[in-house]
C-alpha atoms as a PDB file:
ATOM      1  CA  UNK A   1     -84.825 -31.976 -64.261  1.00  0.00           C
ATOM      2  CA  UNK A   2     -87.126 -28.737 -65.662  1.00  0.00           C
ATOM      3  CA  UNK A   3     -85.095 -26.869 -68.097  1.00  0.00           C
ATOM      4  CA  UNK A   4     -85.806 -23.566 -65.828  1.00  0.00           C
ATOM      5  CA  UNK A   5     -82.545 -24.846 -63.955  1.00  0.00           C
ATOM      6  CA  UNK A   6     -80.452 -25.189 -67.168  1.00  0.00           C
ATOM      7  CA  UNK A   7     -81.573 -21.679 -68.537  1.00  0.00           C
ATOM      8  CA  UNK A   8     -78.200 -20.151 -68.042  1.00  0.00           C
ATOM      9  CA  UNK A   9     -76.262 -23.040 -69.437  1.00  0.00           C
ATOM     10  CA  UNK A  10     -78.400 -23.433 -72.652  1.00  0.00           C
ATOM     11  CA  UNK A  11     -77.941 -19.723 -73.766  1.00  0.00           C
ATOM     12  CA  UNK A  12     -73.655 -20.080 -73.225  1.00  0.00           C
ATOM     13  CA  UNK A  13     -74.437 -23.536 -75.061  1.00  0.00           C
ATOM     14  CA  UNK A  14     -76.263 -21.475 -77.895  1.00  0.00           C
ATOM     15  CA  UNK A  15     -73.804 -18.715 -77.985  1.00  0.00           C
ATOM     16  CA  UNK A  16     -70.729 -20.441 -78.254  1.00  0.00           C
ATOM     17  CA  UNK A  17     -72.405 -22.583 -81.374  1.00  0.00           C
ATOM     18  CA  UNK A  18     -72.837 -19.669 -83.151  1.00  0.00           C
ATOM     19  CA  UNK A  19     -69.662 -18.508 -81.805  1.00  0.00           C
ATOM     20  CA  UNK A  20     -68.093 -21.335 -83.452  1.00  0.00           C
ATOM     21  CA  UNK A  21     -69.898 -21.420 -86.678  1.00  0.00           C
ATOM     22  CA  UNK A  22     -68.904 -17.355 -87.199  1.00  0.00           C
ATOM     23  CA  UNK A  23     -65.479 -18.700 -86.850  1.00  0.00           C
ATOM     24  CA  UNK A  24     -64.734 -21.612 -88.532  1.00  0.00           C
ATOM     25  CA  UNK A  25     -66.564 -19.558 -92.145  1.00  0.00           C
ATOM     26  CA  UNK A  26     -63.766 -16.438 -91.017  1.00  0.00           C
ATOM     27  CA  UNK A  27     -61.165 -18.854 -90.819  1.00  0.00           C
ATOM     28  CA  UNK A  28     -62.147 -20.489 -94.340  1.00  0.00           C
ATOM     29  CA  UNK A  29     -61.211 -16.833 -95.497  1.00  0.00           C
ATOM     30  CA  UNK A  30     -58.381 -16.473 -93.813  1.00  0.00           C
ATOM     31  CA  UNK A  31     -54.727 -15.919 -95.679  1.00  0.00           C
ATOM     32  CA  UNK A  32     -53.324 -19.606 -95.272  1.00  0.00           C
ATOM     33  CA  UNK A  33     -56.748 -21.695 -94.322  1.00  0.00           C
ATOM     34  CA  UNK A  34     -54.191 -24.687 -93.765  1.00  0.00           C
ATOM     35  CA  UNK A  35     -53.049 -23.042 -90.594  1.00  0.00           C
ATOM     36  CA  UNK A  36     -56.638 -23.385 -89.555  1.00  0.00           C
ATOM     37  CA  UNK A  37     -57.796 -26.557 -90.080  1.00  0.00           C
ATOM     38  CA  UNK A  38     -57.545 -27.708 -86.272  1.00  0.00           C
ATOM     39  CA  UNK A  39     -59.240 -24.434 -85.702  1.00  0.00           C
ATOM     40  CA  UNK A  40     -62.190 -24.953 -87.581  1.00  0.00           C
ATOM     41  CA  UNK A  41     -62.669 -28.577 -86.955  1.00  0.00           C
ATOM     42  CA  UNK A  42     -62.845 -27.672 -83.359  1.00  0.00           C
ATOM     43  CA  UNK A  43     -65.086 -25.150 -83.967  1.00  0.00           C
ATOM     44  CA  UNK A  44     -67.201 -27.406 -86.091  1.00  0.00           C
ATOM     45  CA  UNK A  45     -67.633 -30.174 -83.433  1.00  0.00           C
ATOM     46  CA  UNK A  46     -68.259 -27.410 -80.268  1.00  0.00           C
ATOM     47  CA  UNK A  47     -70.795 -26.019 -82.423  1.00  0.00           C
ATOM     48  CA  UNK A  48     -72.497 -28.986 -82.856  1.00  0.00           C
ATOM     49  CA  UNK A  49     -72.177 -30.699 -79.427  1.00  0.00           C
ATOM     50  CA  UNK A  50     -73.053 -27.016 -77.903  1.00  0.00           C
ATOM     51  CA  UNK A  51     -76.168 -27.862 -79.692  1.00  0.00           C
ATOM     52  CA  UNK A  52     -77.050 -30.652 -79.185  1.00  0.00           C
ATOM     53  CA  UNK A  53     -76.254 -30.047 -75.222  1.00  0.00           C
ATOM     54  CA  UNK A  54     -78.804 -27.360 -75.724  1.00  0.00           C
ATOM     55  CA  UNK A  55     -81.692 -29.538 -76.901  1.00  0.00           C
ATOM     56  CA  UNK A  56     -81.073 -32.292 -74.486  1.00  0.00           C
ATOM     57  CA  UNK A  57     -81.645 -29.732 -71.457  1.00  0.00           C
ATOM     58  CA  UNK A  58     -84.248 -27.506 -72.921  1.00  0.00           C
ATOM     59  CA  UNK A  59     -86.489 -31.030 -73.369  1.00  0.00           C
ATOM     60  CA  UNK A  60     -85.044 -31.724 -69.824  1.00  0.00           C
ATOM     61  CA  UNK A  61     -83.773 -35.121 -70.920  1.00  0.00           C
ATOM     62  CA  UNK A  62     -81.598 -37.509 -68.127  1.00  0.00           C
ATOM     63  CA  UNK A  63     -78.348 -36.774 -70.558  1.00  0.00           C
ATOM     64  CA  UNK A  64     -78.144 -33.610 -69.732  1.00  0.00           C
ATOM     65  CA  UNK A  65     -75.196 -33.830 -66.906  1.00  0.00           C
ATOM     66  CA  UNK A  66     -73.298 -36.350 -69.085  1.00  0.00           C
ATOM     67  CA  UNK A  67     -73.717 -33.843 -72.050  1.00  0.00           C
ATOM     68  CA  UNK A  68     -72.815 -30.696 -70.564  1.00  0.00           C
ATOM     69  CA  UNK A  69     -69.364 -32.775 -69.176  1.00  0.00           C
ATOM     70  CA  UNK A  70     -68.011 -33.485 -72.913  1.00  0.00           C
ATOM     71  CA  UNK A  71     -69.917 -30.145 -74.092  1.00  0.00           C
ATOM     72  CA  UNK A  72     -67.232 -29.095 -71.336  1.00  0.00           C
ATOM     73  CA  UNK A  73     -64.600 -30.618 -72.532  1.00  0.00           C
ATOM     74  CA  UNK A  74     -64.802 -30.090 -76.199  1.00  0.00           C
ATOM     75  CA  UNK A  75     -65.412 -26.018 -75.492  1.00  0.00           C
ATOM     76  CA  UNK A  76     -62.341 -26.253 -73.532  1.00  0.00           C
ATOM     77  CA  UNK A  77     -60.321 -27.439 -76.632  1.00  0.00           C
ATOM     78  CA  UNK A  78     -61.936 -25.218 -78.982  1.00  0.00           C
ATOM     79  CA  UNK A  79     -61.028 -22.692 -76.720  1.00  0.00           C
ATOM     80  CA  UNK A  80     -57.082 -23.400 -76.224  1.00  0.00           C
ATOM     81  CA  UNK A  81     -57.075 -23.494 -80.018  1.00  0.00           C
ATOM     82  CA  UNK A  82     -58.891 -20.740 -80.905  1.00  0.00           C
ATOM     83  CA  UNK A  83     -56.545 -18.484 -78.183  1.00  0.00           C
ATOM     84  CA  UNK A  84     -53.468 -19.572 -80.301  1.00  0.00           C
ATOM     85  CA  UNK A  85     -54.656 -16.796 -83.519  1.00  0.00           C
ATOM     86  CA  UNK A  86     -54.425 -13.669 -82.812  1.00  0.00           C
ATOM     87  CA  UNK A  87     -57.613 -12.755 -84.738  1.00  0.00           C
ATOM     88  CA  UNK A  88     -60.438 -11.199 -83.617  1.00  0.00           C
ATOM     89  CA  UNK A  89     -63.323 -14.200 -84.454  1.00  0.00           C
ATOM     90  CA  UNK A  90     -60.792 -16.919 -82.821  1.00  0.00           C
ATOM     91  CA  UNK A  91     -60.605 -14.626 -79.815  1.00  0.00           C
ATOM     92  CA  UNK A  92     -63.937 -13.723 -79.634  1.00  0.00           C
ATOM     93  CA  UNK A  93     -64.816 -17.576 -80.011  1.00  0.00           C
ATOM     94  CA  UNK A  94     -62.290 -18.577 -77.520  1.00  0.00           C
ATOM     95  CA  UNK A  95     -63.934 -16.670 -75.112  1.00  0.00           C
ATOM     96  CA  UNK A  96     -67.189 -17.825 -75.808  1.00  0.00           C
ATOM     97  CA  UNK A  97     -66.218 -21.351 -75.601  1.00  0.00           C
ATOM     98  CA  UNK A  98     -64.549 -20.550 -72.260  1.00  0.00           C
ATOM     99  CA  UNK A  99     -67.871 -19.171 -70.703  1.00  0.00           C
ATOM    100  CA  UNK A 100     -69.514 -22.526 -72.340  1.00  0.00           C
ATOM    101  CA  UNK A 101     -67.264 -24.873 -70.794  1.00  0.00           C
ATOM    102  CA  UNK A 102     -67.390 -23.002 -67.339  1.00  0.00           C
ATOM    103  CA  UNK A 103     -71.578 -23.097 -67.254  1.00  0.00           C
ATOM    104  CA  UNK A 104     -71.727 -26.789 -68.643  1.00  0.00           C
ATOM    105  CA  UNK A 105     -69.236 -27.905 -66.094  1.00  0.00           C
ATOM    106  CA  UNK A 106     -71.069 -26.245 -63.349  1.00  0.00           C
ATOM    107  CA  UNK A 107     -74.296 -28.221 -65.083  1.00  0.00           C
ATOM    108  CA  UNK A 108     -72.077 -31.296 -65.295  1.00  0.00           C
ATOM    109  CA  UNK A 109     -70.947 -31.226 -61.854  1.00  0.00           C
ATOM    110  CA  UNK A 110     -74.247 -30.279 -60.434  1.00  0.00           C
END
């Protein structure tokens, strides 16, 4: 697999990491950060699978499919969670995570 074809998939992998890590440090400010634990230990494990996704396809590496399925997954639960709070870095990262997971399960599926 050349990394050309996963060029796409590796940048909505990249941005929803940083996505992520913008939120979960707004949410550590937030009012009542107990509300937002689930929040920003979602945001905390996309960001890190995004990643790692990311590096698995840029090197090309035979993981890749099975990656981008849980990177799939995971950006899909990030994204339900982050939807719930109405403010403007969980809805900014729940739509990042929703482009994610729709790229990586194209890449997953593919």
């Amino acid at each position: 697999m050349a990394n050309e074809q996963f060029a796409d998939c590796i940048q909505a992998c990249n941005d929803c990491a940083d996505a992520c890590d913008m939120c979960a440090a707004a949410c550590l400010s937030e009012q009542d950060v107990q509300m937002m634990t689930r929040c920003i230990a979602l945001d905390i494990d996309c960001a890190q699978l995004c990643r790692v996704a990311a590096g698995v396809m840029a090197r090309g590496g035979e993981a890749a499919r099975e990656l981008c399925r849980a990177c799939a997954a995971v950006c899909a639960m990030c994204a339900d969670e982050c939807a719930k709070h109405p403010m403007q870095h969980c809805q900014d990262c729940a739509a990042a995570c929703r482009r994610c997971a729709e790229a990586c399960s194209r890449m997953g599926g593919a």
